[in-house]
PDB file of N, CA and C in Angstrom:
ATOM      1  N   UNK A   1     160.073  72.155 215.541  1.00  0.00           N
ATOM      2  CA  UNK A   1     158.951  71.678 214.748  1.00  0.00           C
ATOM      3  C   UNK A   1     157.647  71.960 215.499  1.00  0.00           C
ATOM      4  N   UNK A   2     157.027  72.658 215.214  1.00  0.00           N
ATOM      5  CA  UNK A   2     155.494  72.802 215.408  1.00  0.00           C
ATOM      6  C   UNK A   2     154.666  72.030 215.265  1.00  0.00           C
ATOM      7  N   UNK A   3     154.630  71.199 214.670  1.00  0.00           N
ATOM      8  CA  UNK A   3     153.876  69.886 215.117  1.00  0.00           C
ATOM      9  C   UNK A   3     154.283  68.905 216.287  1.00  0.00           C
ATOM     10  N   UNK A   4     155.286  68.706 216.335  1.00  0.00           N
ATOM     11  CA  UNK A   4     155.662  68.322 217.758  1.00  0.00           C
ATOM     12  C   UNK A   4     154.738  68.990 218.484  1.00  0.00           C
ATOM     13  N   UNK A   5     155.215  70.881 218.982  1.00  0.00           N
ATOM     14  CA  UNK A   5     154.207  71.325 220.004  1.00  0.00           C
ATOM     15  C   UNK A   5     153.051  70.971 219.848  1.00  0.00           C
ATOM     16  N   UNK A   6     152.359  71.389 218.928  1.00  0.00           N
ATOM     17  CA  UNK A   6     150.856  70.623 218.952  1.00  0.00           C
ATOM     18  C   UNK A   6     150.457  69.154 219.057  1.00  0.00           C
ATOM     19  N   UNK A   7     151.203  68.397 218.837  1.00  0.00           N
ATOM     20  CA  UNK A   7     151.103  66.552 219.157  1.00  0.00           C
ATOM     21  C   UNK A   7     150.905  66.780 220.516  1.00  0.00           C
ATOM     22  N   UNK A   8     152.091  67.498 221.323  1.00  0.00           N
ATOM     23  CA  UNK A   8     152.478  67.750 222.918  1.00  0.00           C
ATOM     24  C   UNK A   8     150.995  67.747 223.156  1.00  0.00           C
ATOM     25  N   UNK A   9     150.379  69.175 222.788  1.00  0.00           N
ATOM     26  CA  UNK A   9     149.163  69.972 223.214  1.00  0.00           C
ATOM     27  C   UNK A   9     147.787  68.747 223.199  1.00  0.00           C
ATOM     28  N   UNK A  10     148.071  68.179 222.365  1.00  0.00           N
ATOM     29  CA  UNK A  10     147.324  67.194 222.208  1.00  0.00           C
ATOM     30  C   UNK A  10     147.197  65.598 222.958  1.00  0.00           C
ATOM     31  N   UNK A  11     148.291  65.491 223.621  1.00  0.00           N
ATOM     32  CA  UNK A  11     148.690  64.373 224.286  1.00  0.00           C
ATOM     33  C   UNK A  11     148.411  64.467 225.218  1.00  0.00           C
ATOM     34  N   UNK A  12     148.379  65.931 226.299  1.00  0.00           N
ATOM     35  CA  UNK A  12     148.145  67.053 227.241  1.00  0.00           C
ATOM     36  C   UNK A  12     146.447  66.635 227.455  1.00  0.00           C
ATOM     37  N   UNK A  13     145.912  66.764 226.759  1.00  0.00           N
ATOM     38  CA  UNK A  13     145.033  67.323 226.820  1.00  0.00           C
ATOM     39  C   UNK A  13     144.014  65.578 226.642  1.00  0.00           C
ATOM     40  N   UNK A  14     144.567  64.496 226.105  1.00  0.00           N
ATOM     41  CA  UNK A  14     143.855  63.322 226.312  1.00  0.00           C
ATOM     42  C   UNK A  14     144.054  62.675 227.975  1.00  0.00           C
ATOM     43  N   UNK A  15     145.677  63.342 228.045  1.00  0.00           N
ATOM     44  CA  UNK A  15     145.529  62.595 229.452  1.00  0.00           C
ATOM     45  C   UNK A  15     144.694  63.749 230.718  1.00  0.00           C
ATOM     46  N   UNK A  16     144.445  64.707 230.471  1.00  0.00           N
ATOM     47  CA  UNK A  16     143.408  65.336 231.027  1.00  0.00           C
ATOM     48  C   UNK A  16     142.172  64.810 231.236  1.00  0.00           C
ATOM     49  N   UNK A  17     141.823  64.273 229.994  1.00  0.00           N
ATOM     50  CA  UNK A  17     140.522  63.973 229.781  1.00  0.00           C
ATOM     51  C   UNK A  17     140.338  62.376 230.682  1.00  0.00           C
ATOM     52  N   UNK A  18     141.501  61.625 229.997  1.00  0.00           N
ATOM     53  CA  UNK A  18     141.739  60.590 230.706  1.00  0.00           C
ATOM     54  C   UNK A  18     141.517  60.562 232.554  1.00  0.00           C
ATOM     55  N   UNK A  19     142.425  61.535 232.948  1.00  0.00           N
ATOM     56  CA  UNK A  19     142.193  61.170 234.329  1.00  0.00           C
ATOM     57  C   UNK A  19     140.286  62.010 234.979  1.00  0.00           C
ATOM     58  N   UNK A  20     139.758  62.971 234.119  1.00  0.00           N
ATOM     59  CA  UNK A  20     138.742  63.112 234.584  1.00  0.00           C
ATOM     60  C   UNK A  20     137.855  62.052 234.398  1.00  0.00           C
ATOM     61  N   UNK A  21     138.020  61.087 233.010  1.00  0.00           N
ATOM     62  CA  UNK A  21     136.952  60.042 233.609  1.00  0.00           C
ATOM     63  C   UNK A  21     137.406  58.876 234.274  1.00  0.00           C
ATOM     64  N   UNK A  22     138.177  59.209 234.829  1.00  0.00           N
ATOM     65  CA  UNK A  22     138.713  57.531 235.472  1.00  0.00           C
ATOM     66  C   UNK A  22     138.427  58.281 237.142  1.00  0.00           C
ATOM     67  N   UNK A  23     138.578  59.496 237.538  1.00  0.00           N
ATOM     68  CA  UNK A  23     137.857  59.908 238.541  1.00  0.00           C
ATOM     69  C   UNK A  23     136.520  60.061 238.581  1.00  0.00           C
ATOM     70  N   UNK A  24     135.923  60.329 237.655  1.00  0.00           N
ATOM     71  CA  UNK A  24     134.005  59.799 237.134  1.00  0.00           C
ATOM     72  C   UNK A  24     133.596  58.266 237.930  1.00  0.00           C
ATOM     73  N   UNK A  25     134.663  57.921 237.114  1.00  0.00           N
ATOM     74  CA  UNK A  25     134.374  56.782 237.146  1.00  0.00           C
ATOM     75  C   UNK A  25     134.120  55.719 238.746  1.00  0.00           C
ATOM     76  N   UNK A  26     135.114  56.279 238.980  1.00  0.00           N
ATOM     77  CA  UNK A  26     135.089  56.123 240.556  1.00  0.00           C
ATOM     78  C   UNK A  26     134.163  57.071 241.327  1.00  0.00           C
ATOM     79  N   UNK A  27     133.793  57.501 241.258  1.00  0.00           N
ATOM     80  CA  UNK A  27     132.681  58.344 242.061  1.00  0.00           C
ATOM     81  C   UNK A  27     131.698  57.933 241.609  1.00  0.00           C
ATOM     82  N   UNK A  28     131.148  57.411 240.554  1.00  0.00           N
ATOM     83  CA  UNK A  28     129.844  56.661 240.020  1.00  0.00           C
ATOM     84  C   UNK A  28     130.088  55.022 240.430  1.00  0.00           C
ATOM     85  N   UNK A  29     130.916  54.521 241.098  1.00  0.00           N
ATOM     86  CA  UNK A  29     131.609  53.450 241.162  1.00  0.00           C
ATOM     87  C   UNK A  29     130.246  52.572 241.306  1.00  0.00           C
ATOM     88  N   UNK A  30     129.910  52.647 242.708  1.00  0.00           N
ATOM     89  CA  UNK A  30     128.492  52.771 243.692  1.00  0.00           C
ATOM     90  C   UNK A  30     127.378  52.554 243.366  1.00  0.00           C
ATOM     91  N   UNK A  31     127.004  53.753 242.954  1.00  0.00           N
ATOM     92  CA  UNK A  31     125.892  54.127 243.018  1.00  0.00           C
ATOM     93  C   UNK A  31     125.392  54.016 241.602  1.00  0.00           C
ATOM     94  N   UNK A  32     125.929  54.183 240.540  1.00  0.00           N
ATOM     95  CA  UNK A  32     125.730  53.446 238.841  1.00  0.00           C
ATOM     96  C   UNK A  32     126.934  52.883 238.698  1.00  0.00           C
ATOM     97  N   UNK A  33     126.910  52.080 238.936  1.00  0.00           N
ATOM     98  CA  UNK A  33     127.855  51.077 237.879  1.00  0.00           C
ATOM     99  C   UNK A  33     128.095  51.074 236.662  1.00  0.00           C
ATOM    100  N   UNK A  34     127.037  51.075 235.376  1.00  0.00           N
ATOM    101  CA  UNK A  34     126.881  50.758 234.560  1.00  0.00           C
ATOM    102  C   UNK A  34     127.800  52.297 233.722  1.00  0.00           C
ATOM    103  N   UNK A  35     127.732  53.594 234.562  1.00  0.00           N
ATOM    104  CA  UNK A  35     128.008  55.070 234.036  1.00  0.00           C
ATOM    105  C   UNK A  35     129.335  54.814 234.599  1.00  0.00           C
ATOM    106  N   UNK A  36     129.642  54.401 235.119  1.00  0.00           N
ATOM    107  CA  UNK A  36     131.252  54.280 235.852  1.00  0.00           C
ATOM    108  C   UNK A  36     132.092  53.353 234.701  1.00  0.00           C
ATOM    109  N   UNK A  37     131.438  52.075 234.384  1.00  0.00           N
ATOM    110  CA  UNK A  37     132.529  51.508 233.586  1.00  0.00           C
ATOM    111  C   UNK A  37     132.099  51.825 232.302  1.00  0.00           C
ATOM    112  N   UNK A  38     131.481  52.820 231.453  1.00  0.00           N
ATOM    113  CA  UNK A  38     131.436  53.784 230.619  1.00  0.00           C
ATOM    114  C   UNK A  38     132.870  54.992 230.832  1.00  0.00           C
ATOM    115  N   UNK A  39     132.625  55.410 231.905  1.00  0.00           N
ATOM    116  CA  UNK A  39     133.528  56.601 232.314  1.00  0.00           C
ATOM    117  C   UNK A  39     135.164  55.551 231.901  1.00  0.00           C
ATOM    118  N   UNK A  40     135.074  54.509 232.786  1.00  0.00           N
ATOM    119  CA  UNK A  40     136.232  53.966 232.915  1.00  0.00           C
ATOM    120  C   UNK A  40     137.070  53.452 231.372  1.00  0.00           C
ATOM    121  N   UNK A  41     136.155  53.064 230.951  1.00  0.00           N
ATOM    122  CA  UNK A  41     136.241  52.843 229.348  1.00  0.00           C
ATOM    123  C   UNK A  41     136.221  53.993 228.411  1.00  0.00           C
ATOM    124  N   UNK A  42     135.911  54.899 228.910  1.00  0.00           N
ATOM    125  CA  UNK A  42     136.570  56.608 228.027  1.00  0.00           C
ATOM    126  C   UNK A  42     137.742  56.285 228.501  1.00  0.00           C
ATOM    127  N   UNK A  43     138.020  56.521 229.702  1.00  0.00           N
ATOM    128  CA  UNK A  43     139.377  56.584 230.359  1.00  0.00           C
ATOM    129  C   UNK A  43     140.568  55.748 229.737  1.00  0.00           C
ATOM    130  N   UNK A  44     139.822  54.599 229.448  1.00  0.00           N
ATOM    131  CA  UNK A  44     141.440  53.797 228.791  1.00  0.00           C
ATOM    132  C   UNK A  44     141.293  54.315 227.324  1.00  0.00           C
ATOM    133  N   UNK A  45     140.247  54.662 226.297  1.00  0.00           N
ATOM    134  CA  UNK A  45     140.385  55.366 225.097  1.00  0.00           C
ATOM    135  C   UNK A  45     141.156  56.607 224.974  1.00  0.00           C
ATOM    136  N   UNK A  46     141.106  57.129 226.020  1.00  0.00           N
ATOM    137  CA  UNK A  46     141.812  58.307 226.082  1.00  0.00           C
ATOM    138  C   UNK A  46     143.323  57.999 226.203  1.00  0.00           C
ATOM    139  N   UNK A  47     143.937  57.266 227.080  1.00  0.00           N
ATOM    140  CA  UNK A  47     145.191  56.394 227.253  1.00  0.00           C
ATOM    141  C   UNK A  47     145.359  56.069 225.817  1.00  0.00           C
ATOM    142  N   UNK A  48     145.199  55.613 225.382  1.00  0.00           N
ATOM    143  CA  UNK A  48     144.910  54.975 224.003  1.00  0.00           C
ATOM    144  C   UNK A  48     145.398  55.521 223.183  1.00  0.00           C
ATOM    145  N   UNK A  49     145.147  56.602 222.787  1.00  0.00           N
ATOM    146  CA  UNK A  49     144.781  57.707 222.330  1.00  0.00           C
ATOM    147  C   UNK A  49     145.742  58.789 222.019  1.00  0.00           C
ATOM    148  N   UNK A  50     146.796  58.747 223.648  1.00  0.00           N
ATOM    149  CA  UNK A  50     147.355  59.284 223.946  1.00  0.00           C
ATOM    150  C   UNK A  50     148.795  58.809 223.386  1.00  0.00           C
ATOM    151  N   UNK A  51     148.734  57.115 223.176  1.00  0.00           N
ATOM    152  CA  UNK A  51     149.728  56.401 222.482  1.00  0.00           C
ATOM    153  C   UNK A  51     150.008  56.870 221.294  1.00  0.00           C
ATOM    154  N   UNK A  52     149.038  57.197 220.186  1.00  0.00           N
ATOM    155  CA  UNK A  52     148.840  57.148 219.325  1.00  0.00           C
ATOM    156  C   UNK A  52     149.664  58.267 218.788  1.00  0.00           C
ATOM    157  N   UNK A  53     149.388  59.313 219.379  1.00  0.00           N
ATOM    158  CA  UNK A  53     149.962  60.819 219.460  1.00  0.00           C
ATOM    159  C   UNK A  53     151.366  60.506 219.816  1.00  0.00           C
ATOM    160  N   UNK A  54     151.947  59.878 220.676  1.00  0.00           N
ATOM    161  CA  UNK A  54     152.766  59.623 221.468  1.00  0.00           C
ATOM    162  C   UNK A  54     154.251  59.242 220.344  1.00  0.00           C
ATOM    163  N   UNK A  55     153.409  57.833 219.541  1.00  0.00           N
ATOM    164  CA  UNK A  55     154.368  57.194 218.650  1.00  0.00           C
ATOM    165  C   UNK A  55     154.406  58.266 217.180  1.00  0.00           C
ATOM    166  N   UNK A  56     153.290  59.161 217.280  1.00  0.00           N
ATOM    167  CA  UNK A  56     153.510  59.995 215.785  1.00  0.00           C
ATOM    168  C   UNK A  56     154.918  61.262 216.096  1.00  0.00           C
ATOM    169  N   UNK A  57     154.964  61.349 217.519  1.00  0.00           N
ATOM    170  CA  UNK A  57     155.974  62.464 217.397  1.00  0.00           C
ATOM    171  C   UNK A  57     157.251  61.413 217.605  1.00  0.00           C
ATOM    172  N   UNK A  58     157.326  60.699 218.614  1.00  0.00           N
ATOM    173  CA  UNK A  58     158.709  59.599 217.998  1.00  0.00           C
ATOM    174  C   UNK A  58     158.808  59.477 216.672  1.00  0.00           C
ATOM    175  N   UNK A  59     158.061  59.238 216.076  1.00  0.00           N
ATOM    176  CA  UNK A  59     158.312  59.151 214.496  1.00  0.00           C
ATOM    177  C   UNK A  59     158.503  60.511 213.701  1.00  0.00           C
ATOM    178  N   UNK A  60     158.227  61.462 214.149  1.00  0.00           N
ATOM    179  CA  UNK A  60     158.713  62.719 213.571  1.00  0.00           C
ATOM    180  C   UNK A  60     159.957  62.754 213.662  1.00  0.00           C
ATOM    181  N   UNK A  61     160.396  62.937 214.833  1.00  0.00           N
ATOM    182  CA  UNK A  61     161.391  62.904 215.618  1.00  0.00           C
ATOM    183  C   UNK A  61     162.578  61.831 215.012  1.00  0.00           C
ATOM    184  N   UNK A  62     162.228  60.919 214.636  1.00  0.00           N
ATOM    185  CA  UNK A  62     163.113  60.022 213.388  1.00  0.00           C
ATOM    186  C   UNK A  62     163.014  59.998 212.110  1.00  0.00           C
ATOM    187  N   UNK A  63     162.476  60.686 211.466  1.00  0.00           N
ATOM    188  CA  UNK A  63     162.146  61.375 210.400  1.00  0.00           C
ATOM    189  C   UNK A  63     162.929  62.391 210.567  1.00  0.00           C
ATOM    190  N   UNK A  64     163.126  63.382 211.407  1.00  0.00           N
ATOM    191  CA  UNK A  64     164.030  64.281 211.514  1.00  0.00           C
ATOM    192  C   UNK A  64     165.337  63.889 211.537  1.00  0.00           C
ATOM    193  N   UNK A  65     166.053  62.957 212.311  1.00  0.00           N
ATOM    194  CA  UNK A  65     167.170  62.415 212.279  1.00  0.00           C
ATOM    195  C   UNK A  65     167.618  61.467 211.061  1.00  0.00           C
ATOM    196  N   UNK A  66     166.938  61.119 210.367  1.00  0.00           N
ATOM    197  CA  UNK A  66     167.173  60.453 209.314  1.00  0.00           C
ATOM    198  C   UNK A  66     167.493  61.588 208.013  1.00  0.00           C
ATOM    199  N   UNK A  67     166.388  62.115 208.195  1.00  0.00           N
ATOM    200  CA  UNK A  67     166.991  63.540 207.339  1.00  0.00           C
ATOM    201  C   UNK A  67     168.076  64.717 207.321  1.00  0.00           C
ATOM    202  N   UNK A  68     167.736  65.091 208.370  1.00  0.00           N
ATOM    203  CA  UNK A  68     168.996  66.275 209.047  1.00  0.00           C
ATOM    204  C   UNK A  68     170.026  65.496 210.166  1.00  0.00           C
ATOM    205  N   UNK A  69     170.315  64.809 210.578  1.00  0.00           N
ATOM    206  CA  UNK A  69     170.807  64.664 211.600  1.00  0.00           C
ATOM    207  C   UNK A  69     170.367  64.854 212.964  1.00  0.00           C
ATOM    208  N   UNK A  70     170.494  65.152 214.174  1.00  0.00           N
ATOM    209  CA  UNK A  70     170.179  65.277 215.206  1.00  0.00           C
ATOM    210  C   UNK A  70     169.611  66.497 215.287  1.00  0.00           C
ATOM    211  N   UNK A  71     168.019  66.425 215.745  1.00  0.00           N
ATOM    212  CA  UNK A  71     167.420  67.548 216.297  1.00  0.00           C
ATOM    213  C   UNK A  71     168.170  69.021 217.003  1.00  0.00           C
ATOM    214  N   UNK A  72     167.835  69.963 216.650  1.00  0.00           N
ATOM    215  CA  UNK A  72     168.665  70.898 217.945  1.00  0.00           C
ATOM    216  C   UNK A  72     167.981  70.296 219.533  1.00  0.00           C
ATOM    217  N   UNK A  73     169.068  71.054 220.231  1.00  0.00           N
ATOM    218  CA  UNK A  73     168.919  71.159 221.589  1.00  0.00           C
ATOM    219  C   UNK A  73     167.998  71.253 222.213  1.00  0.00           C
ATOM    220  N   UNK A  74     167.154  72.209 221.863  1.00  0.00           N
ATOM    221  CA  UNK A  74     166.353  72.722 222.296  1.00  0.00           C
ATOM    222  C   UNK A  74     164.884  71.831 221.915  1.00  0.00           C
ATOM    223  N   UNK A  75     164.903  71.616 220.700  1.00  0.00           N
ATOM    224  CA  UNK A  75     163.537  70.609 221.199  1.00  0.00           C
ATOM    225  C   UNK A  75     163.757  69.547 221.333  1.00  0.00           C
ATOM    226  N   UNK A  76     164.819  69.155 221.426  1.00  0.00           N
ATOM    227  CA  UNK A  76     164.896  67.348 222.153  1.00  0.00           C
ATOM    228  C   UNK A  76     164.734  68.050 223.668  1.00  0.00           C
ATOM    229  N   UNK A  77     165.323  69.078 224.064  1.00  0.00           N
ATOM    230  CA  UNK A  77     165.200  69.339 225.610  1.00  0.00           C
ATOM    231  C   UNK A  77     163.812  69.818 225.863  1.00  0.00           C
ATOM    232  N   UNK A  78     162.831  69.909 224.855  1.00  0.00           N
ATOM    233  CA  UNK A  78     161.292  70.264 224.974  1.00  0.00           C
ATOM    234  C   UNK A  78     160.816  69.266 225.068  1.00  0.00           C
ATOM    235  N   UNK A  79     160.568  68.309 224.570  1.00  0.00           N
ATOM    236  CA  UNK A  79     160.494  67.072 224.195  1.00  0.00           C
ATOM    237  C   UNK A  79     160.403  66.371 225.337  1.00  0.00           C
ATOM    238  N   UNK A  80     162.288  66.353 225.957  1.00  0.00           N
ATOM    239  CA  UNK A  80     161.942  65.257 227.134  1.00  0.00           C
ATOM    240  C   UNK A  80     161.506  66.171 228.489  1.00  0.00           C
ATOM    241  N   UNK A  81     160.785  67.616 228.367  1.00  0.00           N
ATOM    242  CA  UNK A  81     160.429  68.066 229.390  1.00  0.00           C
ATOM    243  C   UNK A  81     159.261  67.454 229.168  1.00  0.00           C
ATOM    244  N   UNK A  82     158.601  67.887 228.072  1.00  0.00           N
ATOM    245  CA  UNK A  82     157.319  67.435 228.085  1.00  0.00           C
ATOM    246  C   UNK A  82     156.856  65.820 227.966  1.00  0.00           C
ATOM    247  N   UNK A  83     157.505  65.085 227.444  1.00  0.00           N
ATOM    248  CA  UNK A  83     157.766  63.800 227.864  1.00  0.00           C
ATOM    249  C   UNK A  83     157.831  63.097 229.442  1.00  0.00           C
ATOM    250  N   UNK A  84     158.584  64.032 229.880  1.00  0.00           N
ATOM    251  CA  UNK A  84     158.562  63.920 231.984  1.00  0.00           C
ATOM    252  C   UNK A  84     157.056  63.785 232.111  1.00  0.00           C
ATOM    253  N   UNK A  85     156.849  64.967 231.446  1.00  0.00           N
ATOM    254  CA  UNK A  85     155.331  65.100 232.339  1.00  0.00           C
ATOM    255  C   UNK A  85     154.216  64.450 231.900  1.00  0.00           C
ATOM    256  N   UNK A  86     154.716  63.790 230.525  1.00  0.00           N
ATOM    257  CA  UNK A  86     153.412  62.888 230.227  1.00  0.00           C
ATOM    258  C   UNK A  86     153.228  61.879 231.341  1.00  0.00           C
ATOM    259  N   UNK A  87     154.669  61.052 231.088  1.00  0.00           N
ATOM    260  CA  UNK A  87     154.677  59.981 231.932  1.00  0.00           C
ATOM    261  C   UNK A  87     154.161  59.901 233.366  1.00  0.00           C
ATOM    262  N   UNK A  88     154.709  61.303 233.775  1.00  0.00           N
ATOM    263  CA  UNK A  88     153.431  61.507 235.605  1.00  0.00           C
ATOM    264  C   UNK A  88     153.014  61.401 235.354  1.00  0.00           C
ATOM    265  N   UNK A  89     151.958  62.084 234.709  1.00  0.00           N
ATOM    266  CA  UNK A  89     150.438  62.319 234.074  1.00  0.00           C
ATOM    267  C   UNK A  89     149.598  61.306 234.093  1.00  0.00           C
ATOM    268  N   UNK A  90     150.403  60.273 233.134  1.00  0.00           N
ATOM    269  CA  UNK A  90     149.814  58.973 232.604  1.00  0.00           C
ATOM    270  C   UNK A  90     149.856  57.681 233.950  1.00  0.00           C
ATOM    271  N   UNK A  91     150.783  57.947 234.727  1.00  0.00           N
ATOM    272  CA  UNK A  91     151.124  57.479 235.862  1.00  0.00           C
ATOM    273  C   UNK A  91     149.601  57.239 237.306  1.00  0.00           C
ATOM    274  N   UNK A  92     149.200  58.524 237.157  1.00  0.00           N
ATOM    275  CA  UNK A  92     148.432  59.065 237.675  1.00  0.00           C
ATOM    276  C   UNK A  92     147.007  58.786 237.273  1.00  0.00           C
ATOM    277  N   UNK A  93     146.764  58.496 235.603  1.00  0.00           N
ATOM    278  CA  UNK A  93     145.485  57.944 235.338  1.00  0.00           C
ATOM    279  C   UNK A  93     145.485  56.379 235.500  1.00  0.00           C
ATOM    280  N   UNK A  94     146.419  56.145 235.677  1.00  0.00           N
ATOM    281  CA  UNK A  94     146.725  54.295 235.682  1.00  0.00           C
ATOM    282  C   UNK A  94     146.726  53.558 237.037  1.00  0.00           C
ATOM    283  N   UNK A  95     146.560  54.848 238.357  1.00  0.00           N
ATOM    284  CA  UNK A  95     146.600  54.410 239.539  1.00  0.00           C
ATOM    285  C   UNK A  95     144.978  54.865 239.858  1.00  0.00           C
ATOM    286  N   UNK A  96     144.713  55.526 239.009  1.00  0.00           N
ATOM    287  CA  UNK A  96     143.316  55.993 239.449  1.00  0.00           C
ATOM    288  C   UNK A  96     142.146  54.603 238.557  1.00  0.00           C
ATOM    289  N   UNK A  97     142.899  54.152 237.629  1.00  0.00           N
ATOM    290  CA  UNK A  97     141.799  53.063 236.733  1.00  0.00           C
ATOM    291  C   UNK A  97     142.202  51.600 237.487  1.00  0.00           C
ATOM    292  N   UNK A  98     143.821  51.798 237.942  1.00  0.00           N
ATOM    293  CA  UNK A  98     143.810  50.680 238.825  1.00  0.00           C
ATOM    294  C   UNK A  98     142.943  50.350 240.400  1.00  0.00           C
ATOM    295  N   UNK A  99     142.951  51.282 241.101  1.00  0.00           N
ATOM    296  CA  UNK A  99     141.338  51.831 241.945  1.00  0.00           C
ATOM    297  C   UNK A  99     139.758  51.240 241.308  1.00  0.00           C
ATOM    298  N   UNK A 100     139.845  51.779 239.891  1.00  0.00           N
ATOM    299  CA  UNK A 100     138.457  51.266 240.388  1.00  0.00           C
ATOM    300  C   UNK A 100     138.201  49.865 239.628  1.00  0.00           C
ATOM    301  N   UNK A 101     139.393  49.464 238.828  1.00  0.00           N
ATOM    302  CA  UNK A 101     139.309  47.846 238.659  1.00  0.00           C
ATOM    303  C   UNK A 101     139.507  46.676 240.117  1.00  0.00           C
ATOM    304  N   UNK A 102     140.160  47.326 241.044  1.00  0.00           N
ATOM    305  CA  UNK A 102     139.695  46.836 242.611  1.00  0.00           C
ATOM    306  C   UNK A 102     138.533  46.916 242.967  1.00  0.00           C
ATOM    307  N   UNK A 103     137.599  46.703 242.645  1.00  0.00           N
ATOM    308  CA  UNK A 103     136.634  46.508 243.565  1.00  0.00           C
ATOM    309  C   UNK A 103     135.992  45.621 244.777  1.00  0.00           C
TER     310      UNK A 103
END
């Protein structure tokens, strides 16, 4: 399913965005405050965001099984590759927003 890939591409690409402003954010930590928890607050929209996308391809994905039976192989095995790597991903913006909620 091709929408899957593109949900992927799209999920990709919030938590990108995600971890660049949650590193903004922290580097403005300092010295503006006020642009940092802006940054930091993109940062969890983007997380957010990323859910959203997240639960539409689970739901494809059972939509498919309800209809046909079990997905082929191959994109459930796309799926939970790209699934692996959300979860780093997302891992990674959540240690960086946990940083600068320490202050």
């Amino acid at each position: 399913m091709r929408i899957i890939e593109t949900l992927s591409d799209k999920i990709e690409e919030e938590l990108c965005d995600a971890k660049d402003y949650a590193m903004l954010a922290l580097e403005q930590r300092e010295e503006r405050p006020q642009l940092a928890q802006a940054f930091y607050d993109l940062s969890t929209d983007e997380l957010r965001h990323m859910g959203i996308l997240h639960t539409e391809v689970v739901k494809l994905i059972e939509d498919y099984r309800r209809a046909n039976g079990e997905p082929p192989a191959d994109m459930l095995a796309r799926y939970e590759y790209l699934h692996g790597r959300h979860i780093k991903k997302a891992a990674e913006v959540k240690s960086l927003q946990a940083m600068f909620r320490e202050r």
